[in-house]
Protein backbone atom coordinates (compact mmCIF):
# COMPACT_ATOMS: atom_id res chain seq x y z
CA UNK A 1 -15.20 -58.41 10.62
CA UNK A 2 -12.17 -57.44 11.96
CA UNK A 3 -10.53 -57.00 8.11
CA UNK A 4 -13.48 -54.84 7.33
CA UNK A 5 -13.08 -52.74 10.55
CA UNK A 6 -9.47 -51.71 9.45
CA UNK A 7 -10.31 -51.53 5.50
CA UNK A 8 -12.90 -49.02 6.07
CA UNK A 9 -11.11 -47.08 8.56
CA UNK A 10 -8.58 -46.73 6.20
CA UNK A 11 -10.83 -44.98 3.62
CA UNK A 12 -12.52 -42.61 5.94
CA UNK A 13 -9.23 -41.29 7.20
CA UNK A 14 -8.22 -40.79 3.17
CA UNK A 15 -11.04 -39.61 1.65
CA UNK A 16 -11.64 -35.22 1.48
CA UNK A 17 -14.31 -34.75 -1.55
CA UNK A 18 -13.91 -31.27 -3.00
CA UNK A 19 -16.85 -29.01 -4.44
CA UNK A 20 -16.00 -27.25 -7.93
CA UNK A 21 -16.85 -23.91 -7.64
CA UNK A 22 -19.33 -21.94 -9.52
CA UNK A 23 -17.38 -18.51 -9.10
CA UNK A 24 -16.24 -17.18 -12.99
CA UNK A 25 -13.45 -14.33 -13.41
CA UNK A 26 -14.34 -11.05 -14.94
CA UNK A 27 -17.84 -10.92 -13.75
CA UNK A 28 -20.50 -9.07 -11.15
CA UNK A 29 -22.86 -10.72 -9.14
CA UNK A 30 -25.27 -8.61 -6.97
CA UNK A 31 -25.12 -9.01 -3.38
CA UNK A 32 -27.24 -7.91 0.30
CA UNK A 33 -27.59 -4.26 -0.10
CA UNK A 34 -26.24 -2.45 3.33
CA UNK A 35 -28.83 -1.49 6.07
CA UNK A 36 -28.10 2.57 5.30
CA UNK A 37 -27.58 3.51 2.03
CA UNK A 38 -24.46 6.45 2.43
CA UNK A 39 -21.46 7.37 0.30
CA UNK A 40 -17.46 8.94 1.04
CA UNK A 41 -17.59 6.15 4.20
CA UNK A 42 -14.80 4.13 5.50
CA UNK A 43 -14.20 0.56 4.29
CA UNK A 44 -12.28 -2.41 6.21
CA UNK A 45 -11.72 -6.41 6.21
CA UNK A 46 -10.81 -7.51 9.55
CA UNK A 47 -11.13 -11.94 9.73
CA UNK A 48 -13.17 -12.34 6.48
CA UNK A 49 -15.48 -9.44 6.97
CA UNK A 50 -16.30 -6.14 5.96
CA UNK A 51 -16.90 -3.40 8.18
CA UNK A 52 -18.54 -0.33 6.71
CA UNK A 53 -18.88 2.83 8.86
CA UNK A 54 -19.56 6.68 8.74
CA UNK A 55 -20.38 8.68 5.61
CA UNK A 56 -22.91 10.69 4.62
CA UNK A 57 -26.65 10.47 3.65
CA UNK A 58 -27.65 13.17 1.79
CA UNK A 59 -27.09 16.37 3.89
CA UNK A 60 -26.72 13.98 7.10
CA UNK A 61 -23.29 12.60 8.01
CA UNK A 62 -23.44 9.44 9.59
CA UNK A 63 -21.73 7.36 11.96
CA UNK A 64 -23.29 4.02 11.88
CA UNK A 65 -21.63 1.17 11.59
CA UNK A 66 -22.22 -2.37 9.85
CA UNK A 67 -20.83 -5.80 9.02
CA UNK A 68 -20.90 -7.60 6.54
CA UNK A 69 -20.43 -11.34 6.19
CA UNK A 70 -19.43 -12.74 2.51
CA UNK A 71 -20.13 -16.25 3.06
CA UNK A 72 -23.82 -15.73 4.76
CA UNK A 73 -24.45 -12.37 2.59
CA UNK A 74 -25.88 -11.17 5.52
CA UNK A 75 -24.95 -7.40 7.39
CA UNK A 76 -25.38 -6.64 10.73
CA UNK A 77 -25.75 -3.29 12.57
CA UNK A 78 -22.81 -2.74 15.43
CA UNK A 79 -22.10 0.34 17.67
CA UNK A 80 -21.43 3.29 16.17
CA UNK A 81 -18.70 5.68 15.30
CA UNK A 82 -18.34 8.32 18.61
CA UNK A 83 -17.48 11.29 15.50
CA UNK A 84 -19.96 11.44 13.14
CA UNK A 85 -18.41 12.23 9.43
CA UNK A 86 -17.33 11.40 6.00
CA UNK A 87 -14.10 11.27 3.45
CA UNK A 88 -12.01 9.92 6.72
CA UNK A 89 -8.69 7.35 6.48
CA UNK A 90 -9.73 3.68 7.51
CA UNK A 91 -7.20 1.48 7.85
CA UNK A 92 -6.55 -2.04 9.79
CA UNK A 93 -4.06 -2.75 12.01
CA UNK A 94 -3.70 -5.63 14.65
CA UNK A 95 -7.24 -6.56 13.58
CA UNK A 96 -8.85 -3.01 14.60
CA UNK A 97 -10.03 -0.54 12.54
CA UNK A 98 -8.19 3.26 12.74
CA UNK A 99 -10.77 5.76 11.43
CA UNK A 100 -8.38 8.88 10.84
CA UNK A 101 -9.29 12.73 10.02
CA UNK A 102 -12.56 13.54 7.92
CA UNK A 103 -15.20 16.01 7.04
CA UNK A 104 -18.94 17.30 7.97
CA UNK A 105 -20.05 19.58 4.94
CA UNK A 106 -20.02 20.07 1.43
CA UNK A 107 -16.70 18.73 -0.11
CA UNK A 108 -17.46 19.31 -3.80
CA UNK A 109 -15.49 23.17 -3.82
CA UNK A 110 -14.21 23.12 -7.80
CA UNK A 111 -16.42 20.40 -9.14
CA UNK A 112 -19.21 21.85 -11.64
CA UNK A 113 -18.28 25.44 -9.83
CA UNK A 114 -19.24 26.85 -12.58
CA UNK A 115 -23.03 26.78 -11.15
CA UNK A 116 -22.68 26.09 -7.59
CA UNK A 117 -20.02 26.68 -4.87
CA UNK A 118 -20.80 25.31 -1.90
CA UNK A 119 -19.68 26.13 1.74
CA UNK A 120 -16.08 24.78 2.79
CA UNK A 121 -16.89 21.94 4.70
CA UNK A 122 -15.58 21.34 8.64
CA UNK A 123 -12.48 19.12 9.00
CA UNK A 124 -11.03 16.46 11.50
CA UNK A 125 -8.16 15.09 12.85
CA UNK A 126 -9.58 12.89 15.47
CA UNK A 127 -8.24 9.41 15.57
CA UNK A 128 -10.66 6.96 16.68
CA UNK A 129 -10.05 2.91 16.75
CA UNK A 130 -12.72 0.42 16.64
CA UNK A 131 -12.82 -3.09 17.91
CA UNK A 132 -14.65 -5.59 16.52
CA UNK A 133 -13.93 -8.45 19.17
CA UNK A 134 -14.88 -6.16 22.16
CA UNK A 135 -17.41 -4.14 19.67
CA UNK A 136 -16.04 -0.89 20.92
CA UNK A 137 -14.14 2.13 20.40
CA UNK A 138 -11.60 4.23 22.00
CA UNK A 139 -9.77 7.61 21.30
CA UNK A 140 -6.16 8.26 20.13
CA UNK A 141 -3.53 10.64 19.41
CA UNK A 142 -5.22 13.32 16.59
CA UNK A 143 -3.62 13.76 13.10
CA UNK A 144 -1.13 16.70 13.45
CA UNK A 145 -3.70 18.51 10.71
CA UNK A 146 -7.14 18.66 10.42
CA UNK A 147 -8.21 17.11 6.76
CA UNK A 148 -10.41 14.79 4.88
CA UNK A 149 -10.36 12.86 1.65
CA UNK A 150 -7.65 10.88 3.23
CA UNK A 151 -5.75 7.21 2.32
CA UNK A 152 -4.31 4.97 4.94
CA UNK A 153 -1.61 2.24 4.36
CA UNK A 154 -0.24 -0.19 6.50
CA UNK A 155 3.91 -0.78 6.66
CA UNK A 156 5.96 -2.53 9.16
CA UNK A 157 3.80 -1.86 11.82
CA UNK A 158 3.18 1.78 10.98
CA UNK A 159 0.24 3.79 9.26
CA UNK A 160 1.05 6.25 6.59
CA UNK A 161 -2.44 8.44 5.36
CA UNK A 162 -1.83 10.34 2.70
CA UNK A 163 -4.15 13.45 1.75
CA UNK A 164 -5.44 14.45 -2.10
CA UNK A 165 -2.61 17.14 -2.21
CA UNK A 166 -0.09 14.96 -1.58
CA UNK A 167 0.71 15.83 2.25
CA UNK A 168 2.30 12.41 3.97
CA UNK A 169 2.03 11.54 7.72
CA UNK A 170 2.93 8.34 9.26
CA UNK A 171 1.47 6.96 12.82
CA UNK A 172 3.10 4.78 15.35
CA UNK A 173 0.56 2.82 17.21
CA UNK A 174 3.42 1.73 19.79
CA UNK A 175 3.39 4.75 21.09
CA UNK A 176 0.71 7.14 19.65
CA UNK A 177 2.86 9.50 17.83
CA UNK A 178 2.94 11.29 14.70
CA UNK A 179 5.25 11.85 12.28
CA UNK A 180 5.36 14.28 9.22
CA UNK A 181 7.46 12.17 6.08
CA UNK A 182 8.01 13.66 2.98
CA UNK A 183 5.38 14.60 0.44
CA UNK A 184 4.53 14.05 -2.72
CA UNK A 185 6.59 15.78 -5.35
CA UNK A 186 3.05 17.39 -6.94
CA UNK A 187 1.48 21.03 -7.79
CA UNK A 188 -0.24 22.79 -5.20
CA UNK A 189 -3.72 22.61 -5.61
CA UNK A 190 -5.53 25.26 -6.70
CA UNK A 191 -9.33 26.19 -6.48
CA UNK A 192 -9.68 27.58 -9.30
CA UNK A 193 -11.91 26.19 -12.12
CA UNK A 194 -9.57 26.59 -14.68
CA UNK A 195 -6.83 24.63 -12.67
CA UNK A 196 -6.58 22.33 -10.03
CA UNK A 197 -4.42 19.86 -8.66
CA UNK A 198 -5.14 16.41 -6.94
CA UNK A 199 -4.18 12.73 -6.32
CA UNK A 200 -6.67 10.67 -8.28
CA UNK A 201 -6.12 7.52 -5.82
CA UNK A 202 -3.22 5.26 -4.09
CA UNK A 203 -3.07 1.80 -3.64
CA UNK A 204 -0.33 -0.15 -2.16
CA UNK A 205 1.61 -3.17 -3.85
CA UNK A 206 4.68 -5.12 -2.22
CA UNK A 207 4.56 -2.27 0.81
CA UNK A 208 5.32 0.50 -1.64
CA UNK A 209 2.64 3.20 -1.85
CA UNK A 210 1.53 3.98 -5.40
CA UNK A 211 -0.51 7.24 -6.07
CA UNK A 212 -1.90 8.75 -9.47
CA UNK A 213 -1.55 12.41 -9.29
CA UNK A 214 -4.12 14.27 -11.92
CA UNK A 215 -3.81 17.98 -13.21
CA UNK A 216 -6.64 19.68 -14.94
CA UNK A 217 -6.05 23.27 -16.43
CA UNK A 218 -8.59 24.61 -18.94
CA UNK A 219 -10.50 21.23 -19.70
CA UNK A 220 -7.35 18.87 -20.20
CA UNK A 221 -6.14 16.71 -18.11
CA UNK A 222 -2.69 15.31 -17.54
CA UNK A 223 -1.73 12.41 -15.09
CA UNK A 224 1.27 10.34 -13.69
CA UNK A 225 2.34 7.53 -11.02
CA UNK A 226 4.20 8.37 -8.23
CA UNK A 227 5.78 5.66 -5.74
CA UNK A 228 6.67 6.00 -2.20
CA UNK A 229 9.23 3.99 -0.36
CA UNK A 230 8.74 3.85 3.32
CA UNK A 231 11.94 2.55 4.05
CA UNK A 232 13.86 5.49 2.44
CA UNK A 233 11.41 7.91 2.95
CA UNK A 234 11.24 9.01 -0.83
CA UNK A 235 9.02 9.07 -3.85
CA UNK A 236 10.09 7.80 -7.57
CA UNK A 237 8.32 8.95 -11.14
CA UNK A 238 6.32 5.46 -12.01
CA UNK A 239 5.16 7.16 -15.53
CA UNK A 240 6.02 4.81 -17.62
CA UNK A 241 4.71 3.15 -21.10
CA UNK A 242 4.67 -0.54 -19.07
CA UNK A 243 2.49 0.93 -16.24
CA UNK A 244 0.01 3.31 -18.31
CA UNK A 245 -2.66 1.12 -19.68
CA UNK A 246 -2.40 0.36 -23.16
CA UNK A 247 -5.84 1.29 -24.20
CA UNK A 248 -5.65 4.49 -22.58
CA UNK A 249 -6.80 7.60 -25.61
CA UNK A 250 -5.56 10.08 -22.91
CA UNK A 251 -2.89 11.10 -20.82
CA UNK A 252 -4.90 10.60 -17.71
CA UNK A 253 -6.16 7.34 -18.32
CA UNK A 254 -8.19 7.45 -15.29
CA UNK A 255 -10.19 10.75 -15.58
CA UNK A 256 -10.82 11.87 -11.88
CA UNK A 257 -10.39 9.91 -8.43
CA UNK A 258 -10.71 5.99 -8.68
CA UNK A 259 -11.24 3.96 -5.75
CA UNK A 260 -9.41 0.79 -5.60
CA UNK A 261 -8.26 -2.69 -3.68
CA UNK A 262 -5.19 -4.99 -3.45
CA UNK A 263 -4.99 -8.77 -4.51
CA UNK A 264 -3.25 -11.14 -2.75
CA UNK A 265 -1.75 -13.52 -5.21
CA UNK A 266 -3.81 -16.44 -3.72
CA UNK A 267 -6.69 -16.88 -5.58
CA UNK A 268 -6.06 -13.99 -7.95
CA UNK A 269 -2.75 -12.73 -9.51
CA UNK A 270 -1.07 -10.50 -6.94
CA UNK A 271 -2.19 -6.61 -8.17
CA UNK A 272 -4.45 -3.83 -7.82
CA UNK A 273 -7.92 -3.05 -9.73
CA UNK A 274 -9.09 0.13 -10.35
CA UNK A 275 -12.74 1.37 -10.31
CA UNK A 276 -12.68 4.74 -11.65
CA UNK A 277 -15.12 7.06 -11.85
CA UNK A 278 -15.16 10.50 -13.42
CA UNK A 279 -14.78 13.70 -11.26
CA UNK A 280 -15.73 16.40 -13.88
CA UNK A 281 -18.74 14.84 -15.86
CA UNK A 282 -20.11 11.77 -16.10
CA UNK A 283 -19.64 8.83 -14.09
CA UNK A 284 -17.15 5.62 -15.26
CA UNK A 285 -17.70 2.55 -14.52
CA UNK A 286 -14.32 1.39 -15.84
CA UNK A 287 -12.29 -1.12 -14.18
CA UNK A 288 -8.66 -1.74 -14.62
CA UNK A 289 -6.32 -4.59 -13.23
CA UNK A 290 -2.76 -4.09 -12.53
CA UNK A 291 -1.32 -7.13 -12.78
CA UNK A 292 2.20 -6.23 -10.52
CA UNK A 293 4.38 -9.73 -11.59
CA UNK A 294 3.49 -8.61 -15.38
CA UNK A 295 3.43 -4.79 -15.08
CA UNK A 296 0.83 -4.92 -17.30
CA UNK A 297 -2.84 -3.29 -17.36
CA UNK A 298 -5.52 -5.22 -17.85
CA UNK A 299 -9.46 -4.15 -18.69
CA UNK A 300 -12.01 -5.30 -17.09
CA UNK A 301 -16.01 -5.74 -17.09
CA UNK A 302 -17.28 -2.23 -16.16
CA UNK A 303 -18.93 -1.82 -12.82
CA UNK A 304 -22.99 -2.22 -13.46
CA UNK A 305 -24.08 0.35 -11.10
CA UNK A 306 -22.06 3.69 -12.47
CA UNK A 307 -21.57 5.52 -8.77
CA UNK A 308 -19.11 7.75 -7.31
CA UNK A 309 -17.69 8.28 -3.41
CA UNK A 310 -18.51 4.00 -2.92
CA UNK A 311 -16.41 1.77 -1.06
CA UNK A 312 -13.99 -1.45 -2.23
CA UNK A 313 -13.11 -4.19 0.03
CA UNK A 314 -11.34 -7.18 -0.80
CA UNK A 315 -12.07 -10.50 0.61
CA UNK A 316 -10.52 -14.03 -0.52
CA UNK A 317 -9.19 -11.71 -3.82
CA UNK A 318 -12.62 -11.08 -4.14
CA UNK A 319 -13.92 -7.44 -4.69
CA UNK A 320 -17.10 -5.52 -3.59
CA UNK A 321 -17.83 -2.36 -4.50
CA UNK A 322 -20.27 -0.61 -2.18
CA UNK A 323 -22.15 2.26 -1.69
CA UNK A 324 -21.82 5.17 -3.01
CA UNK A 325 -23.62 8.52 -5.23
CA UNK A 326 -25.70 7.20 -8.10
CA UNK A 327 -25.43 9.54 -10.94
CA UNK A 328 -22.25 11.46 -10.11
CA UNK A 329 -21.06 14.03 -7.18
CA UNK A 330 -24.53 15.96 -6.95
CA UNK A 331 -27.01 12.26 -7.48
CA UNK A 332 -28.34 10.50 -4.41
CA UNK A 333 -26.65 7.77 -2.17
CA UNK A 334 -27.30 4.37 -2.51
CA UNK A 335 -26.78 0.93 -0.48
CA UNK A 336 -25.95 -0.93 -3.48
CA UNK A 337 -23.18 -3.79 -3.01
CA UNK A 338 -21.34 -5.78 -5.96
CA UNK A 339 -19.05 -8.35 -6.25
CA UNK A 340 -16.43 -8.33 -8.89
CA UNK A 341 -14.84 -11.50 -9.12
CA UNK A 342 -11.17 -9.99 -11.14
CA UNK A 343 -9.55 -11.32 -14.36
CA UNK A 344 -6.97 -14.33 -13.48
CA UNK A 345 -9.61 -15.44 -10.38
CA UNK A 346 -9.29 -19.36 -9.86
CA UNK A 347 -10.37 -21.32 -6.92
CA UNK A 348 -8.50 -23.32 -5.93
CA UNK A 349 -4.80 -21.22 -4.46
CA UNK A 350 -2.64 -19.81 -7.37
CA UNK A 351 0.16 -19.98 -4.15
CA UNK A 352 -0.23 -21.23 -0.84
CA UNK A 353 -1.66 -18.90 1.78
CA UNK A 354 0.95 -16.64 3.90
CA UNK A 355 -0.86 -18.20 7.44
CA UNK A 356 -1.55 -21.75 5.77
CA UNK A 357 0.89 -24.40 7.75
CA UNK A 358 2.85 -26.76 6.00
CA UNK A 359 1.52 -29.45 4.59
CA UNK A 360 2.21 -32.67 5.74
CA UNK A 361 2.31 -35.90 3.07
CA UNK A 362 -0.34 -38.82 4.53
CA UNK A 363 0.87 -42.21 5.07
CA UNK A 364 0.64 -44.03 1.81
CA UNK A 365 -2.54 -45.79 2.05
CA UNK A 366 -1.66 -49.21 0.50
CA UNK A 367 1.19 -49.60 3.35
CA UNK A 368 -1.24 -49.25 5.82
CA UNK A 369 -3.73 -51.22 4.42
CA UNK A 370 -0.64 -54.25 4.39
CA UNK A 371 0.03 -53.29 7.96
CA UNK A 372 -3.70 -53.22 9.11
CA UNK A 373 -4.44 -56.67 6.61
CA UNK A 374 -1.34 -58.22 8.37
CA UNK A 375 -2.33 -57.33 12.12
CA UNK A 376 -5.77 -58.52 11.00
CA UNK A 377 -4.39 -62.42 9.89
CA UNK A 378 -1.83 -62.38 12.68
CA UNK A 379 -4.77 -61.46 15.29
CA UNK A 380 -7.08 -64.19 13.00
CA UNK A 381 -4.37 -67.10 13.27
CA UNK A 382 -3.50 -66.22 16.91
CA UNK A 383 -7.86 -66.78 17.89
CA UNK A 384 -7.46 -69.93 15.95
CA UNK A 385 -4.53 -71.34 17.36
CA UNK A 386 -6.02 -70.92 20.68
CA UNK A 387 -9.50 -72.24 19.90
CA UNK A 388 -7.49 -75.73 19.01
CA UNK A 389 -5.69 -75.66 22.21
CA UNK A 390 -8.93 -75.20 23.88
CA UNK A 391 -10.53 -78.13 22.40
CA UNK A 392 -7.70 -80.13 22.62
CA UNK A 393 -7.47 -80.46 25.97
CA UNK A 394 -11.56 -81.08 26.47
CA UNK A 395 -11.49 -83.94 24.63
CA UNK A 396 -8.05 -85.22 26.52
């Protein structure tokens, strides 16, 4: 008995069964819609889960706020934004959620003007930080300028938003303080219909800020990549034939504003994808993947549910695309959520995760099954030696 005790503690200690997982690269699966359908919201991961807050619903903007959980596909309402509003920066930092500048009204000024202009819309700078331990906000230093559309990146401790004209301004959270850095070397935008000027999205690989800068004058469009270095405080032409996907039939591969998220490089190959979707037209569902160890583009399975002004988070290297305006800039807001699961997706960890500690080798289990085996006879022979002695000197 006492063998068996120590042979089948042995195997308890060793043995860790592993599920295979089910999960396929390349493809969509359809997930819990949100509680409030809404579109031009902000969009954060703080501990596994996505936060989804403001926006607007039709002619109401919004400031509701809701979480969802991947792994129990479930979302659940929290307190709201204090400033109702849409098209503001979200960005985490220290695990809380800085919602930055934004908009109430019509942003659509230059898009189909042609048959309907709409009234310039009311602008923010109001920086508000949510907290989704304590469930609560609070109020901090404004943006020095009042705007909406905006991008937020996290560097070294410090948040750089970025507008659609290019305009760069980075925040201290140390001390609450704003900073104007240098912009992006871009036309001024114009309102015009037969020219205008914007960034058609940013992203951020290894803590450089990448943004694709769009032109359109008289129905064609022209577009490049522009890189910003925190550190030096200066931007860098990315246009070239390595970074422009091959497949691309036009200069601006991505025709209008994309919205996009940032792999890891744990479970997917470290990059950016790309959902674009079309700002003078129709809608795309295109998806790229920038693979940044290969500098190569890669295509993906298009997004099922064409919409524009959704939201992208990125959880495990796992995308969902959220939300958004079925049907273009003038079609109706929805609450659908996808997952994308990108190209080069495996289970198991491509590379260790950054937090992960190191991992320590077990004992090898046939030396402690000689150790345990030996205490075992040594303990057995001991008993038996004494039983003798004790019978021994009974029948003396």
């Amino acid at each position: 008995m006492l063998i068996f005790f120590f042979i089948s503690g042995s195997f308890v200690t060793e043995f860790n069964p592993v599920s295979a997982s089910q999960i396929v690269e390349n493809s969509w699966n359809t997930k819990a819609s949100m509680q409030q359908a809404r579109n031009s919201f902000g969009v954060a991961v703080v501990e596994g889960k996505i936060y989804v807050i403001g926006g607007e619903y039709g002619m109401d903007f919004l400031g509701s706020n809701e979480c969802y959980d991947p792994k129990a596909d479930v979302w659940v309402a929290l307190v709201p934004m204090p400033t109702a509003r849409a098209g503001f920066a979200v960005v985490v930092y220290e695990e809380k959620i800085y919602c930055i500048g934004g908009r109430i009204g019509a942003n659509f000024s230059g898009v189909n003007s042609h048959y309907y202009e709409p009234p310039p819309p009311v602008k923010f700078s109001v920086n508000e930080v949510y907290d989704p331990v304590t469930d609560s906000w609070s109020t901090k230093a404004s943006m020095p300028i009042s705007e909406s559309d905006l991008q937020a990146y996290v560097v070294d401790g410090k948040i750089f938003v970025i507008d659609v004209y290019g305009n760069l301004f980075m925040y201290n959270p140390a001390d609450d303080l704003w900073t104007k850095k240098t912009s992006a070397p871009v036309p001024s935008y114009s309102s015009s219909s037969a020219s205008s000027s914007f960034l058609g999205f940013s992203t951020m690989v290894n803590n450089k800020i990448i943004v694709y800068h769009e032109h359109y004058l008289f129905s064609e469009f022209s577009g490049k990549f522009l890189v910003y270095d925190p550190k030096t405080n200066k931007w860098s032409d990315k246009n070239t034939p390595s970074f422009m996907p091959e497949n691309s039939t036009s200069s601006a591969p991505f025709k209008g504003r994309g919205f996009t998220g940032v792999t890891s490089g744990v479970y997917a190959p470290q990059g950016c994808c790309v959902f674009s979707a079309n700002l003078y037209g129709s809608v795309s569902n295109e998806v790229l993947f920038y693979d940044s160890v290969g500098d190569v583009w890669l295509f993906g399975k298009g997004m099922p549910t064409n919409r524009w002004h959704f939201g992208v988070a990125v959880v495990d290297d796992i995308f969902y695309a959220i939300g958004g305006l079925i049907d273009g800039p003038t079609g109706s807001a929805c609450a659908v959520n996808e997952q994308y699961i990108p190209i080069g997706y495996q289970s198991t960890p491509i590379t260790p995760k950054p937090t992960e500690t190191p991992h320590v080798k077990p004992a090898d289990s046939s030396k402690n099954f000689l150790i345990y085996l030996t205490i075992a006879v040594l303990a057995l022979t001991m008993g038996t030696a004494v039983s003798l002695m004790i019978l021994r000197k009974k029948r003396g």
